[in-house]
N, C-alpha and C. Protein backbone atom coordinates (compact mmCIF):
# COMPACT_ATOMS: atom_id res chain seq x y z
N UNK A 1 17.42 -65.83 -2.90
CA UNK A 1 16.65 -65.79 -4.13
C UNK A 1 17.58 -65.81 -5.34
N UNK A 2 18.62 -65.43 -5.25
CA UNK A 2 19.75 -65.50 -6.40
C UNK A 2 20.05 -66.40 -6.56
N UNK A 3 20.07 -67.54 -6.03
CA UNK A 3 20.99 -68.41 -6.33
C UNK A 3 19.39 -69.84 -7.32
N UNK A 4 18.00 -69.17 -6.80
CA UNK A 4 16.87 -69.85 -7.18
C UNK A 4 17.03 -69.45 -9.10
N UNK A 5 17.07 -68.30 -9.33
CA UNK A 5 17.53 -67.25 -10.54
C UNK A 5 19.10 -66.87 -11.23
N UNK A 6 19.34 -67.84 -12.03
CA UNK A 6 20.70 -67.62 -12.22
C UNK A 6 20.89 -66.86 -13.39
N UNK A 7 20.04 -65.83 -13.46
CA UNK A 7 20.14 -64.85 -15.30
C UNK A 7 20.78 -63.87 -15.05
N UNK A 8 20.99 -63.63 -16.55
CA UNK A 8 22.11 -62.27 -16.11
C UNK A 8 21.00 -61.48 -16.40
N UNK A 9 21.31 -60.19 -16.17
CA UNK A 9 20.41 -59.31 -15.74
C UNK A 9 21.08 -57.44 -16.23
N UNK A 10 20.38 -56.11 -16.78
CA UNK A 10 20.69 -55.19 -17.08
C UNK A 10 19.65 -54.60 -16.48
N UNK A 11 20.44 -54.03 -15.42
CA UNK A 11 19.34 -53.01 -14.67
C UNK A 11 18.15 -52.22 -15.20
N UNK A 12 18.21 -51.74 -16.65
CA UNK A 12 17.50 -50.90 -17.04
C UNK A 12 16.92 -51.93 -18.35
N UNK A 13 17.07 -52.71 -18.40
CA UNK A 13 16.47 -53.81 -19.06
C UNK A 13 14.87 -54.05 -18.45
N UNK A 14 13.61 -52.90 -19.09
CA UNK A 14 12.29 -52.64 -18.68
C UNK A 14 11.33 -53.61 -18.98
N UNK A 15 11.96 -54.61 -20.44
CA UNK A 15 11.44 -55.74 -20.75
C UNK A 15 11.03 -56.15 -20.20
N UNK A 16 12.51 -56.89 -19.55
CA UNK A 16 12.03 -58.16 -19.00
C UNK A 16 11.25 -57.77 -17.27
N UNK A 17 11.38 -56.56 -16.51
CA UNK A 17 10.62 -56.20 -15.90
C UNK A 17 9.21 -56.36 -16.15
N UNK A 18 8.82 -56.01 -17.35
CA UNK A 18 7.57 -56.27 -18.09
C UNK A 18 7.08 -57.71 -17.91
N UNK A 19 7.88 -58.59 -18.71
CA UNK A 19 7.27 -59.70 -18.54
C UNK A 19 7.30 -60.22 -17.37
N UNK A 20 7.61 -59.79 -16.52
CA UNK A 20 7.72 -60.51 -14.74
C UNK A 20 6.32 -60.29 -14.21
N UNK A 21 5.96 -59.14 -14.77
CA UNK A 21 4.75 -58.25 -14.21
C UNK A 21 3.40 -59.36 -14.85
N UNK A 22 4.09 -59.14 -15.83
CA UNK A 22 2.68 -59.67 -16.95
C UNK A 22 2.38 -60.85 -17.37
N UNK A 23 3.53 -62.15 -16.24
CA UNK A 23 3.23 -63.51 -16.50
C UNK A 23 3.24 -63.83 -14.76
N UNK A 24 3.17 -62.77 -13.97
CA UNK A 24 2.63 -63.05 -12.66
C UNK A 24 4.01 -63.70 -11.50
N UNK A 25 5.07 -63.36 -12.15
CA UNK A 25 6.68 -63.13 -11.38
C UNK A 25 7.30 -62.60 -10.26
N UNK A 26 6.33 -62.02 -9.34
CA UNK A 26 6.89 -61.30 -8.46
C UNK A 26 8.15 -61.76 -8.03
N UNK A 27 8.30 -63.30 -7.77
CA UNK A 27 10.05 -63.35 -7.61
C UNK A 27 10.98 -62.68 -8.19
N UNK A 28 10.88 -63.24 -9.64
CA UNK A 28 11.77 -62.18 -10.65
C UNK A 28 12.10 -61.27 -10.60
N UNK A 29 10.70 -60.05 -10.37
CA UNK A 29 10.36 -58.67 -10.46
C UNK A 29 11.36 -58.66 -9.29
N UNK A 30 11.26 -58.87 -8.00
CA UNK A 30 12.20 -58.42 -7.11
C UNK A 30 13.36 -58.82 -7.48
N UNK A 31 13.79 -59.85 -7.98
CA UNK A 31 15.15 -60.30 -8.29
C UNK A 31 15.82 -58.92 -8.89
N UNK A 32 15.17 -58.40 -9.82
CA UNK A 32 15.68 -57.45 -10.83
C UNK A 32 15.96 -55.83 -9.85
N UNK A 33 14.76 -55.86 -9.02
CA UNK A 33 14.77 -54.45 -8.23
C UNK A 33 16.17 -54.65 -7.36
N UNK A 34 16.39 -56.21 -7.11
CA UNK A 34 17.75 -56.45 -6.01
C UNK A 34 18.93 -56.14 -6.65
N UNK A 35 18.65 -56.31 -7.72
CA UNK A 35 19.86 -56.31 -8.76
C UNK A 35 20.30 -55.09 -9.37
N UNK A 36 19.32 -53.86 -9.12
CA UNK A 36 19.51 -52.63 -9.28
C UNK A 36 18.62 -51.87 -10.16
N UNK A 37 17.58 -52.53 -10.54
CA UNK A 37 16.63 -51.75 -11.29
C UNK A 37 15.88 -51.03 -10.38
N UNK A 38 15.46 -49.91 -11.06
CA UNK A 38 14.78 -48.34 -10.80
C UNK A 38 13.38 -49.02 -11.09
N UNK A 39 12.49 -49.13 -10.41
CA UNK A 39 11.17 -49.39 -10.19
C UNK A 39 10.07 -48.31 -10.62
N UNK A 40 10.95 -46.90 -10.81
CA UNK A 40 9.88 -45.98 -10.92
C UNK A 40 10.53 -45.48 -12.26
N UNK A 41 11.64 -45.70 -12.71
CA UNK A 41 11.92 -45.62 -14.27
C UNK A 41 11.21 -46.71 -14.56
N UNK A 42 11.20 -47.77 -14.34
CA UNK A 42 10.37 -48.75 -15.08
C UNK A 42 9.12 -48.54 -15.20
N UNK A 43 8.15 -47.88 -14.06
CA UNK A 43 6.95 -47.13 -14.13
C UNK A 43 6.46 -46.13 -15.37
N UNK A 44 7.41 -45.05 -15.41
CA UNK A 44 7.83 -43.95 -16.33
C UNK A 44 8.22 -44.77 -17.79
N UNK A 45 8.99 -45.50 -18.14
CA UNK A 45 8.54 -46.28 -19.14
C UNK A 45 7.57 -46.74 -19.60
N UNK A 46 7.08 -47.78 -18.94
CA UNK A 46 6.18 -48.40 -19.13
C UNK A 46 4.41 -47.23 -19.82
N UNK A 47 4.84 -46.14 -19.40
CA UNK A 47 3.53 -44.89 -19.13
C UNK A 47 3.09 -45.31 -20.95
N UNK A 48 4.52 -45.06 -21.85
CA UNK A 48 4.61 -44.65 -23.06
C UNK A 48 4.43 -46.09 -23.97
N UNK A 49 5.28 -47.06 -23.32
CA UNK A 49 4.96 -48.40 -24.32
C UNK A 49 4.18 -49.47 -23.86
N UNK A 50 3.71 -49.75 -22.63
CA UNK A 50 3.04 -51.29 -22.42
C UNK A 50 2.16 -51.09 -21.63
N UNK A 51 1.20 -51.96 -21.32
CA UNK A 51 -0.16 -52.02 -20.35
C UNK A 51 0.71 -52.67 -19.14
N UNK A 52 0.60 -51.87 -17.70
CA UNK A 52 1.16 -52.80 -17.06
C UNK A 52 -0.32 -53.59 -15.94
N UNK A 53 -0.48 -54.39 -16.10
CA UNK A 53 -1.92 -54.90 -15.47
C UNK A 53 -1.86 -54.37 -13.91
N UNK A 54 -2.84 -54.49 -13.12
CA UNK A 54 -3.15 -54.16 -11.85
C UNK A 54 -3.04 -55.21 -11.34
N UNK A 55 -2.97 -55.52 -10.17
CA UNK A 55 -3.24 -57.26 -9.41
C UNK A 55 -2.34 -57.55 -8.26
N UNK A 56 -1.98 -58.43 -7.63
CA UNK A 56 -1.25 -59.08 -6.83
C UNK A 56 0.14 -58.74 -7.25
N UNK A 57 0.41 -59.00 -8.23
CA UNK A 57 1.77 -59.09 -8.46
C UNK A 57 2.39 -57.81 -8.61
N UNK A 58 1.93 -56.70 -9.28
CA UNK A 58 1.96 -55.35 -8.82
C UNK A 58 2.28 -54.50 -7.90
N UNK A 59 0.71 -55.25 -6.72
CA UNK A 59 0.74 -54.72 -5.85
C UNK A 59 2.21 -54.98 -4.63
N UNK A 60 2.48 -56.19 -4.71
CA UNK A 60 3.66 -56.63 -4.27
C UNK A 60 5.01 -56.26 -4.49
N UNK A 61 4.81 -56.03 -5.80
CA UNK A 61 6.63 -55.62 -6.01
C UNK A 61 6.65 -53.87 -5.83
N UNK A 62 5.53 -52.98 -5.94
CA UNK A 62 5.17 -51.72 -5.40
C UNK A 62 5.64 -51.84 -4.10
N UNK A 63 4.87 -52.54 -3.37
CA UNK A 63 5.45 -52.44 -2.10
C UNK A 63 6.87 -52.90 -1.55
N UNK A 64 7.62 -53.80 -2.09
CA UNK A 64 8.22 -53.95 -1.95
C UNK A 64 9.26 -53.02 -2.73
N UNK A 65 9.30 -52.39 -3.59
CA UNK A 65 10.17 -51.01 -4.29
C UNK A 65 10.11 -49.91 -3.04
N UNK A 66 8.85 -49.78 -2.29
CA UNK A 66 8.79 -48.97 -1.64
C UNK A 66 9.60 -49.11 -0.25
N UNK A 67 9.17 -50.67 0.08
CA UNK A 67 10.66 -50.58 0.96
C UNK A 67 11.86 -50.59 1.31
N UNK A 68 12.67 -51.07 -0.51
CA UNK A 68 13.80 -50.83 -0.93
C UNK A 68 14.00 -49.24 -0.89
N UNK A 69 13.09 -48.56 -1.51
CA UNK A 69 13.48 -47.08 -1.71
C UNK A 69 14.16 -46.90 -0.16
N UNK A 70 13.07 -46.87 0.96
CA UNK A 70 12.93 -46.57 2.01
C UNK A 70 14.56 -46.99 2.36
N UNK A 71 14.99 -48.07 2.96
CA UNK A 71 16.03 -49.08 2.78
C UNK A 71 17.17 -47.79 2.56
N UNK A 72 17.21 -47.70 1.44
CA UNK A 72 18.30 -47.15 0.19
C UNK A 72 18.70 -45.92 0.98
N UNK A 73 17.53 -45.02 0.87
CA UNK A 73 18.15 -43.47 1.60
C UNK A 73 18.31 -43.62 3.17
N UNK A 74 18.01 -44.72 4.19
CA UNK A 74 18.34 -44.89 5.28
C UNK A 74 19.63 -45.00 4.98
N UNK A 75 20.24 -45.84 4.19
CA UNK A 75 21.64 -46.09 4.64
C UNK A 75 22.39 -45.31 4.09
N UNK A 76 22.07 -44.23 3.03
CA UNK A 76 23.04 -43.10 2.49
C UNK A 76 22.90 -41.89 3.46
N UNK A 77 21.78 -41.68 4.36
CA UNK A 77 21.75 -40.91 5.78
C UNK A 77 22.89 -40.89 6.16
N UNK A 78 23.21 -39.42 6.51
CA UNK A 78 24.71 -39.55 7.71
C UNK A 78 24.64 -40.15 8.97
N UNK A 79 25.41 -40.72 9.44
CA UNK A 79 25.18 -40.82 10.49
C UNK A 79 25.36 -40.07 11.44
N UNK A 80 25.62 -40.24 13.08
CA UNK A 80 25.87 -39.18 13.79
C UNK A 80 27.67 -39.97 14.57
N UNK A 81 28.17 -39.57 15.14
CA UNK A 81 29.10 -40.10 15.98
C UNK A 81 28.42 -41.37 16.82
N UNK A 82 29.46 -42.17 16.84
CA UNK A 82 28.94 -43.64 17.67
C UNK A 82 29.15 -43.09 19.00
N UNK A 83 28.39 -43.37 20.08
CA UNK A 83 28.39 -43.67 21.69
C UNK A 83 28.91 -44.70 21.87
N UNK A 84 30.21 -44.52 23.01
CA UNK A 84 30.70 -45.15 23.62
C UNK A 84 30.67 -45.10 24.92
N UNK A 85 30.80 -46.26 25.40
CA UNK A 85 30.27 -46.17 26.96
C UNK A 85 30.40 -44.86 27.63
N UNK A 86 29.36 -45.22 28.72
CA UNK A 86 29.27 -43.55 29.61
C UNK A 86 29.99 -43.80 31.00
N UNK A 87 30.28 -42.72 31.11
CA UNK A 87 30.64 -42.69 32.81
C UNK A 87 30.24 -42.20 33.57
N UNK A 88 29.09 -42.44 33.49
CA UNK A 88 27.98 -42.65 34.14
C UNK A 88 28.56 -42.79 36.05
N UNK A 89 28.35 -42.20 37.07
CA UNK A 89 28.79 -43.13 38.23
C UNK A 89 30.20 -43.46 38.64
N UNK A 90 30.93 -42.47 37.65
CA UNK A 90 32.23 -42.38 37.62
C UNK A 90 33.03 -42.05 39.05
C-alpha cells in the first residue's frame, strides 16, 4: 500500500486523518495508522473539533486499529525461552 501512497505523512497529523474519514479513504486512513498514527488520539481529538461520520469507512479502519492495537502489544509481550528439540526416546 505504500508504495500506491507516496505522501509524507506526521503521525499526529488528525487532519488529514479527518479527511480520509470524511471523503470515504479507508486506504489512506490505514496508510496513516501504518505509519504510526494513534487511532484513539485521533478519536479523542476529533470529540472536541470535527463530526466524524458513521459508515463503512469508519467502521473499517475501527476495525482494523483494533487489530493493529491487538498486533502491537502481542509483539511487545515477553516472550518465554525458545524449545529446542526434545529427547524425547533418548
Amino acid at each position: 500500500m505504500q508504495e500506491k501512497y507516496d505522501i509524507k505523512t506526521v503521525h499526529h497529523n488528525y487532519d488529514a486523518m479527518h479527511a480520509c474519514l470524511d471523503t470515504n479513504n479507508p486506504e489512506a486512513a490505514l496508510l496513516l495508522i501504518d505509519r504510526g498514527m494513534d487511532f484513539d488520539a485521533f478519536l479523542d481529538w476529533a470529540k472536541e473539533r470535527v463530526q466524524v461520520n458513521p459508515g463503512e469507512t469508519l467502521d473499517a479502519v475501527m476495525e482494523y486499529w483494533q487489530t493493529h492495537k491487538r498486533e502491537q502489544e502481542w509483539a511487545r509481550e515477553p516472550k518465554g525461552p525458545e524449545l529446542g528439540p526434545t529427547m524425547a526416546g533418548v
